[in-house]
C-alpha atoms as a PDB file:
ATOM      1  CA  UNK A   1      25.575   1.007  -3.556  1.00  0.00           C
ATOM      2  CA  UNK A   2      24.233   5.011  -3.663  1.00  0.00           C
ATOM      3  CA  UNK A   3      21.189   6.513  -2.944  1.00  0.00           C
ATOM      4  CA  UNK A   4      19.535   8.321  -5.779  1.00  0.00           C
ATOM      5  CA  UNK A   5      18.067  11.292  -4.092  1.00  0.00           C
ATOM      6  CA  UNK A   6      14.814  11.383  -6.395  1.00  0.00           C
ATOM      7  CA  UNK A   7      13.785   7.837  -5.992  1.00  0.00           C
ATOM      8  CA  UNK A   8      14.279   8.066  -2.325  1.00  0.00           C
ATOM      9  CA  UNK A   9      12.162  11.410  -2.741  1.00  0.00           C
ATOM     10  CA  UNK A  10       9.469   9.250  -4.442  1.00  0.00           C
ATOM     11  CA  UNK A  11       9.284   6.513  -1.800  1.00  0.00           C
ATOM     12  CA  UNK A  12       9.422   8.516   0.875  1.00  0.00           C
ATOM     13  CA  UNK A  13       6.070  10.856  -0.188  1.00  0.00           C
ATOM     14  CA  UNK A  14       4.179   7.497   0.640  1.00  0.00           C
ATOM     15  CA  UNK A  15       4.842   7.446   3.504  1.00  0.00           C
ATOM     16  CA  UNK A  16       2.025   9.567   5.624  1.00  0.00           C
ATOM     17  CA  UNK A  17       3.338   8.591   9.113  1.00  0.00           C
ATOM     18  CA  UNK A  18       6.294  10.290   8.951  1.00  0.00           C
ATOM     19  CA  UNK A  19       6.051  13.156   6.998  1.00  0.00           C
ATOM     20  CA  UNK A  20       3.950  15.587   7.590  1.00  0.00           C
ATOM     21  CA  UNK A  21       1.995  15.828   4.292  1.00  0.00           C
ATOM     22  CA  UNK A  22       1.527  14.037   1.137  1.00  0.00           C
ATOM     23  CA  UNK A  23       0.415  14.040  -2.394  1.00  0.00           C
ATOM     24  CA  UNK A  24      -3.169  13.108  -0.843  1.00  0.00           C
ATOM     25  CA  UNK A  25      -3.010  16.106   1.738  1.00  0.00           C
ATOM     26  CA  UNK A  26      -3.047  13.145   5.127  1.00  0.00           C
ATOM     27  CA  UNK A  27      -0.964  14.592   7.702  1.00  0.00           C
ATOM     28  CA  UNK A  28       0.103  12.560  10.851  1.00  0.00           C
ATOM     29  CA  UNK A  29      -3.373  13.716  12.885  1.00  0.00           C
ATOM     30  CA  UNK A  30      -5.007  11.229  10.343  1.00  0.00           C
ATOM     31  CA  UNK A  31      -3.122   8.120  11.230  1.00  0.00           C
ATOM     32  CA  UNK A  32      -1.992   8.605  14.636  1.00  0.00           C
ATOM     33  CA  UNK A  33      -3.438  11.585  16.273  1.00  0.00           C
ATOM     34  CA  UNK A  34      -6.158  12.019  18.233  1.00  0.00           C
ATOM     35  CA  UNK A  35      -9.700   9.977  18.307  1.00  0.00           C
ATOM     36  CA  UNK A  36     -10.662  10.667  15.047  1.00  0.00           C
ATOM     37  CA  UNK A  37      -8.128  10.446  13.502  1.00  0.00           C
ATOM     38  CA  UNK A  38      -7.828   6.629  12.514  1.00  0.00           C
ATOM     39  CA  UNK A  39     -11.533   6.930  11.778  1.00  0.00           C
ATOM     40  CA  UNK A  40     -10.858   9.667   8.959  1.00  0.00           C
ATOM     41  CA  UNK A  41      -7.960   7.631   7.680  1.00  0.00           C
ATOM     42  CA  UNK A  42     -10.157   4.673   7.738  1.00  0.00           C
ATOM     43  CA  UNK A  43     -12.388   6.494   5.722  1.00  0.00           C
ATOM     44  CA  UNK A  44      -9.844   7.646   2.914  1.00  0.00           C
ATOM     45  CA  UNK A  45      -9.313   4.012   2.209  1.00  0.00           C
ATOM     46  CA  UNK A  46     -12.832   3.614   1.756  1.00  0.00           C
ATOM     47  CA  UNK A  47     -13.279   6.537  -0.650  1.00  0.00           C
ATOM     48  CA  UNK A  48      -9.716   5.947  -2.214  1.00  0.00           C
ATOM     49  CA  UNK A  49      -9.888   4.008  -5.825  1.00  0.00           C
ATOM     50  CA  UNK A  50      -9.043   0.631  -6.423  1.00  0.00           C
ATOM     51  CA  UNK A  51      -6.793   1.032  -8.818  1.00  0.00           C
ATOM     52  CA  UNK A  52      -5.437   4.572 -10.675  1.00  0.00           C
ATOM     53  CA  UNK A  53      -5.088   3.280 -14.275  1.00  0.00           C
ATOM     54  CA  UNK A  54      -3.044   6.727 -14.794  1.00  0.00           C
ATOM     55  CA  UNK A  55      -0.625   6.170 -12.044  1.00  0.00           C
ATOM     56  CA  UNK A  56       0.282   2.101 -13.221  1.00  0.00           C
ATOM     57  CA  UNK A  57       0.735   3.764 -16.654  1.00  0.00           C
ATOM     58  CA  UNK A  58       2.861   6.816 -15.338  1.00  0.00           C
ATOM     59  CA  UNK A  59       4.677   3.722 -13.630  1.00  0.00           C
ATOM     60  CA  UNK A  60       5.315   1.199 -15.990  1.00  0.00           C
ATOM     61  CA  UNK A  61       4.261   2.387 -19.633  1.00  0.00           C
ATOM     62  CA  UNK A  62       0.893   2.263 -21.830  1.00  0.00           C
ATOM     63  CA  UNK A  63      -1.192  -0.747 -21.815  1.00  0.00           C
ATOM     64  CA  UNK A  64       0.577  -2.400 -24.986  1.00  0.00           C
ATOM     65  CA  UNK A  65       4.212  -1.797 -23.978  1.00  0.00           C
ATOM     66  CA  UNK A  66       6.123  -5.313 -23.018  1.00  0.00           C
ATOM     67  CA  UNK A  67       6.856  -3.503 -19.897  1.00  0.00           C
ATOM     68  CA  UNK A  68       3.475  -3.079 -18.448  1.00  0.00           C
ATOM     69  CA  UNK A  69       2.497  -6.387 -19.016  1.00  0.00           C
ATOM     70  CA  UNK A  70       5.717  -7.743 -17.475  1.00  0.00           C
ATOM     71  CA  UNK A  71       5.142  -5.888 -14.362  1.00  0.00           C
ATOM     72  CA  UNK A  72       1.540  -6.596 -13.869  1.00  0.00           C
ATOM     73  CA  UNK A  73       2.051 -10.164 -14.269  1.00  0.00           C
ATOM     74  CA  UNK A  74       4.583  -9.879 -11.659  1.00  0.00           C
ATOM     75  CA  UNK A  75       2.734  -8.132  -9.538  1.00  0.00           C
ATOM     76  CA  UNK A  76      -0.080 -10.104  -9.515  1.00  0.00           C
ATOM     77  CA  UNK A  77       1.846 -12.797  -8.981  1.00  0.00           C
ATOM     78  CA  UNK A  78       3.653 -11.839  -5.699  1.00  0.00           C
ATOM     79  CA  UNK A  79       0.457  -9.937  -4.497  1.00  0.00           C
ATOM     80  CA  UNK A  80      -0.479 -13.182  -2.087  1.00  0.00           C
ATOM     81  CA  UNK A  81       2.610 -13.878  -1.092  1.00  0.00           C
ATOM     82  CA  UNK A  82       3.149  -9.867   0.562  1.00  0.00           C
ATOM     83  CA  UNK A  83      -0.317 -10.131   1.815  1.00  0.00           C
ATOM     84  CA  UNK A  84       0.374 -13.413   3.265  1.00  0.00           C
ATOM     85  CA  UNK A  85       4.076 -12.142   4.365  1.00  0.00           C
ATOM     86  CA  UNK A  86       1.923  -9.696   6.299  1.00  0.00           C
ATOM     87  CA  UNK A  87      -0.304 -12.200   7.735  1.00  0.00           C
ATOM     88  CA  UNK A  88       2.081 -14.414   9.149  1.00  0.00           C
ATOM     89  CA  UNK A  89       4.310 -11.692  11.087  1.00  0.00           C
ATOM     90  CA  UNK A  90       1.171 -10.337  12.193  1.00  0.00           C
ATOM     91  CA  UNK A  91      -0.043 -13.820  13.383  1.00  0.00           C
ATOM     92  CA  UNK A  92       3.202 -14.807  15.102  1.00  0.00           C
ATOM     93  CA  UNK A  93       4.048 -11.115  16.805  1.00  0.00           C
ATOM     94  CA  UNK A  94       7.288 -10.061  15.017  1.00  0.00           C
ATOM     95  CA  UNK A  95       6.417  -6.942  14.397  1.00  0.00           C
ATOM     96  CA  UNK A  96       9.394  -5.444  12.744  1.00  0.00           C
ATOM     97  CA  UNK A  97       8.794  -8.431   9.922  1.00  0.00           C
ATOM     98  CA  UNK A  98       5.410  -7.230   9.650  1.00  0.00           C
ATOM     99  CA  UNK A  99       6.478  -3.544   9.757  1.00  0.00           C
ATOM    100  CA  UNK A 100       9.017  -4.485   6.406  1.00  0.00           C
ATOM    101  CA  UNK A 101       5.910  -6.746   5.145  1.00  0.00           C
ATOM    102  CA  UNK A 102       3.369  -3.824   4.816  1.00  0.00           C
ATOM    103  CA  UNK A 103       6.106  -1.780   3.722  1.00  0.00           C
ATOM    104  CA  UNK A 104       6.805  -3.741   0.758  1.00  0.00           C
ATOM    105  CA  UNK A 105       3.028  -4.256   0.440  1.00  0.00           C
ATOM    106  CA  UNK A 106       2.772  -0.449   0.006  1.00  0.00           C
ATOM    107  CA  UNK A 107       5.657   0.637  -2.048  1.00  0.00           C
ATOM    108  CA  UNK A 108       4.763  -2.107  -4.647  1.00  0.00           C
ATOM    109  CA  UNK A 109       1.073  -1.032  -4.406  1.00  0.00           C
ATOM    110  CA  UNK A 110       1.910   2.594  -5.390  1.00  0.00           C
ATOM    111  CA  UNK A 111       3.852   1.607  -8.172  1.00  0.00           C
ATOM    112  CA  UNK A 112       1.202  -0.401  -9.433  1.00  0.00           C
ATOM    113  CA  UNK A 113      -1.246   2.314  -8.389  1.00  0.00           C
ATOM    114  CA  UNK A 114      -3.469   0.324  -6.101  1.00  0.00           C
ATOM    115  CA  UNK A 115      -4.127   3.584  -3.651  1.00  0.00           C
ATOM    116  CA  UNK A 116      -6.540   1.172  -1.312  1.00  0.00           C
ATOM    117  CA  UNK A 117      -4.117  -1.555  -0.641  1.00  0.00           C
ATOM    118  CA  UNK A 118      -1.288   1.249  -0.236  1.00  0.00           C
ATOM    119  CA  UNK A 119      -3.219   2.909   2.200  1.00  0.00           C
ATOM    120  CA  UNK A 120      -4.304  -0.126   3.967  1.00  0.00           C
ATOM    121  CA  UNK A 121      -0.505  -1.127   4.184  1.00  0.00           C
ATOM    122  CA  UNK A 122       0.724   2.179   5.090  1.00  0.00           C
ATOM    123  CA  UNK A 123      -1.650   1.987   8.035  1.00  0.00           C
ATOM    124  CA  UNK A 124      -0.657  -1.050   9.237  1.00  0.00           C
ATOM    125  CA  UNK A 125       3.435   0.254   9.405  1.00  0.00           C
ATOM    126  CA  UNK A 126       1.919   3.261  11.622  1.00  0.00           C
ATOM    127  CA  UNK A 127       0.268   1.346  13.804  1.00  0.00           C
ATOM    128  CA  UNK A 128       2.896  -0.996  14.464  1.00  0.00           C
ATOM    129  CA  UNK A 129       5.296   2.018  14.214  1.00  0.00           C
ATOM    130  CA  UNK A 130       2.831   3.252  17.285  1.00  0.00           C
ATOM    131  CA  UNK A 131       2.521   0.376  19.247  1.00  0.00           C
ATOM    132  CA  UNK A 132      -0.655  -0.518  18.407  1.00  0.00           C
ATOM    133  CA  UNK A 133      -0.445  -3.466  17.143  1.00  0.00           C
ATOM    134  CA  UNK A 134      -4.486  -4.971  17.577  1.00  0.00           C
ATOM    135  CA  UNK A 135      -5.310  -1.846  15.194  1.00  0.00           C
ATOM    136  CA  UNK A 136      -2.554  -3.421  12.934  1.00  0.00           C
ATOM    137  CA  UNK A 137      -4.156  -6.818  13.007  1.00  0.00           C
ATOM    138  CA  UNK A 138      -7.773  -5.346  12.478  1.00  0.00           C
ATOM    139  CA  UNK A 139      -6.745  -4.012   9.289  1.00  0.00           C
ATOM    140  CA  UNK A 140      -4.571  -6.441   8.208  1.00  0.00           C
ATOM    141  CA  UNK A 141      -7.791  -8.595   7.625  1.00  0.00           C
ATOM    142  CA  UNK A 142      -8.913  -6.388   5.153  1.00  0.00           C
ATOM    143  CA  UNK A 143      -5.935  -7.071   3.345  1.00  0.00           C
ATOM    144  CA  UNK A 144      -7.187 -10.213   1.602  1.00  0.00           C
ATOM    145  CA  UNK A 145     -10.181  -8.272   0.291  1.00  0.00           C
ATOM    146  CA  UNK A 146      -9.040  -5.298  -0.922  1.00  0.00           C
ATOM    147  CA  UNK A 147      -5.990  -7.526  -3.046  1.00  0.00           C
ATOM    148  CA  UNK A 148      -8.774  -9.352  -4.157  1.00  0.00           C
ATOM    149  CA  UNK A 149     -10.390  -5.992  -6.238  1.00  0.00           C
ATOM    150  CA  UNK A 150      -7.382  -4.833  -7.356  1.00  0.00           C
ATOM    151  CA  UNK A 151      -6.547  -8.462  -8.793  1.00  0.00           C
ATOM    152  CA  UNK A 152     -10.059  -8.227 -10.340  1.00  0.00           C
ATOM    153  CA  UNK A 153      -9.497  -4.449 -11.831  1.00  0.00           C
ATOM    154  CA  UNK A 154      -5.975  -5.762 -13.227  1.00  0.00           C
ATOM    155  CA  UNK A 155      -7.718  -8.567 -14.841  1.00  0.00           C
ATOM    156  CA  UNK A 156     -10.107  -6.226 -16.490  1.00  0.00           C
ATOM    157  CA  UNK A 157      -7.972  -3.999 -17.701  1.00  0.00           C
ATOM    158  CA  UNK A 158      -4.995  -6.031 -18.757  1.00  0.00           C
ATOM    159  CA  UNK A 159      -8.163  -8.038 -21.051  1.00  0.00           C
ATOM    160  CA  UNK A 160      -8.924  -4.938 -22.877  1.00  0.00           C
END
């Protein structure tokens, strides 16, 4: 089994914990550094879209290909159980499970591009990555909410 050095590439930008930029501009201060600097991450989830229509399409194909509509259904289809799989290594403390969880969560998210439940799951690696693992659970219960949107933006625009 190889690596192919451009989709690694690809994953890897998402990841704003360990690099120290991405596509979005965060850079480690905003997840882990100093007082502010959850609150300002916090805050690009709040600002951040539900869904970017252009980035699902750049993903998977336009809206009429058999391809987009096979992933979407998909997706929306596991979306519970990785929020759930999240939920319940949160709930029981095995934090590496929940670390892999919320990883999942967000490398499936920005393929689909839901940038708010990325975010919210890239967060949630970094703060168990960290140690802090009450932070982790605090957002974790925004999870449910924020999966709920992007199931309802989905819906929307897989009906037009």
């Amino acid at each position: 089994m190889g690596l192919n050095a451009k989709s690694a590439a690809w994953t890897l930008r998402f990841f704003p914990a360990r690099h120290a930029t991405t596509s979005a501009g965060a850079n480690d201060q905003d997840i882990l550094g100093a007082d502010q600097g959850p609150r300002r991450y916090r805050a690009r989830i709040a600002t951040a879209p539900v869904l970017d229509r252009d980035r699902l399409q750049e993903s998977t194909g336009t809206l009429q290909s058999w391809r987009f509509h096979d992933f979407v259904t998909t997706f929306q289809l596991m979306l519970p159980h990785r929020v759930e799989k999240v939920h319940r290594a949160l709930t029981v403390g095995d934090w590496e499970d929940a670390r892999l969880a919320a990883q999942s969560l967000s490398w499936s998210a920005s393929i689909a591009g839901a940038c708010q439940l990325q975010l919210m799951a890239d967060l949630i690696d970094a703060d168990l990555q960290s140690g802090r693992n009450a932070r982790a659970r605090e957002t974790a219960c925004l999870l449910q909410g924020a999966a709920t949107e992007l199931a309802t933006a989905l819906a929307l625009l897989t009906a037009d």
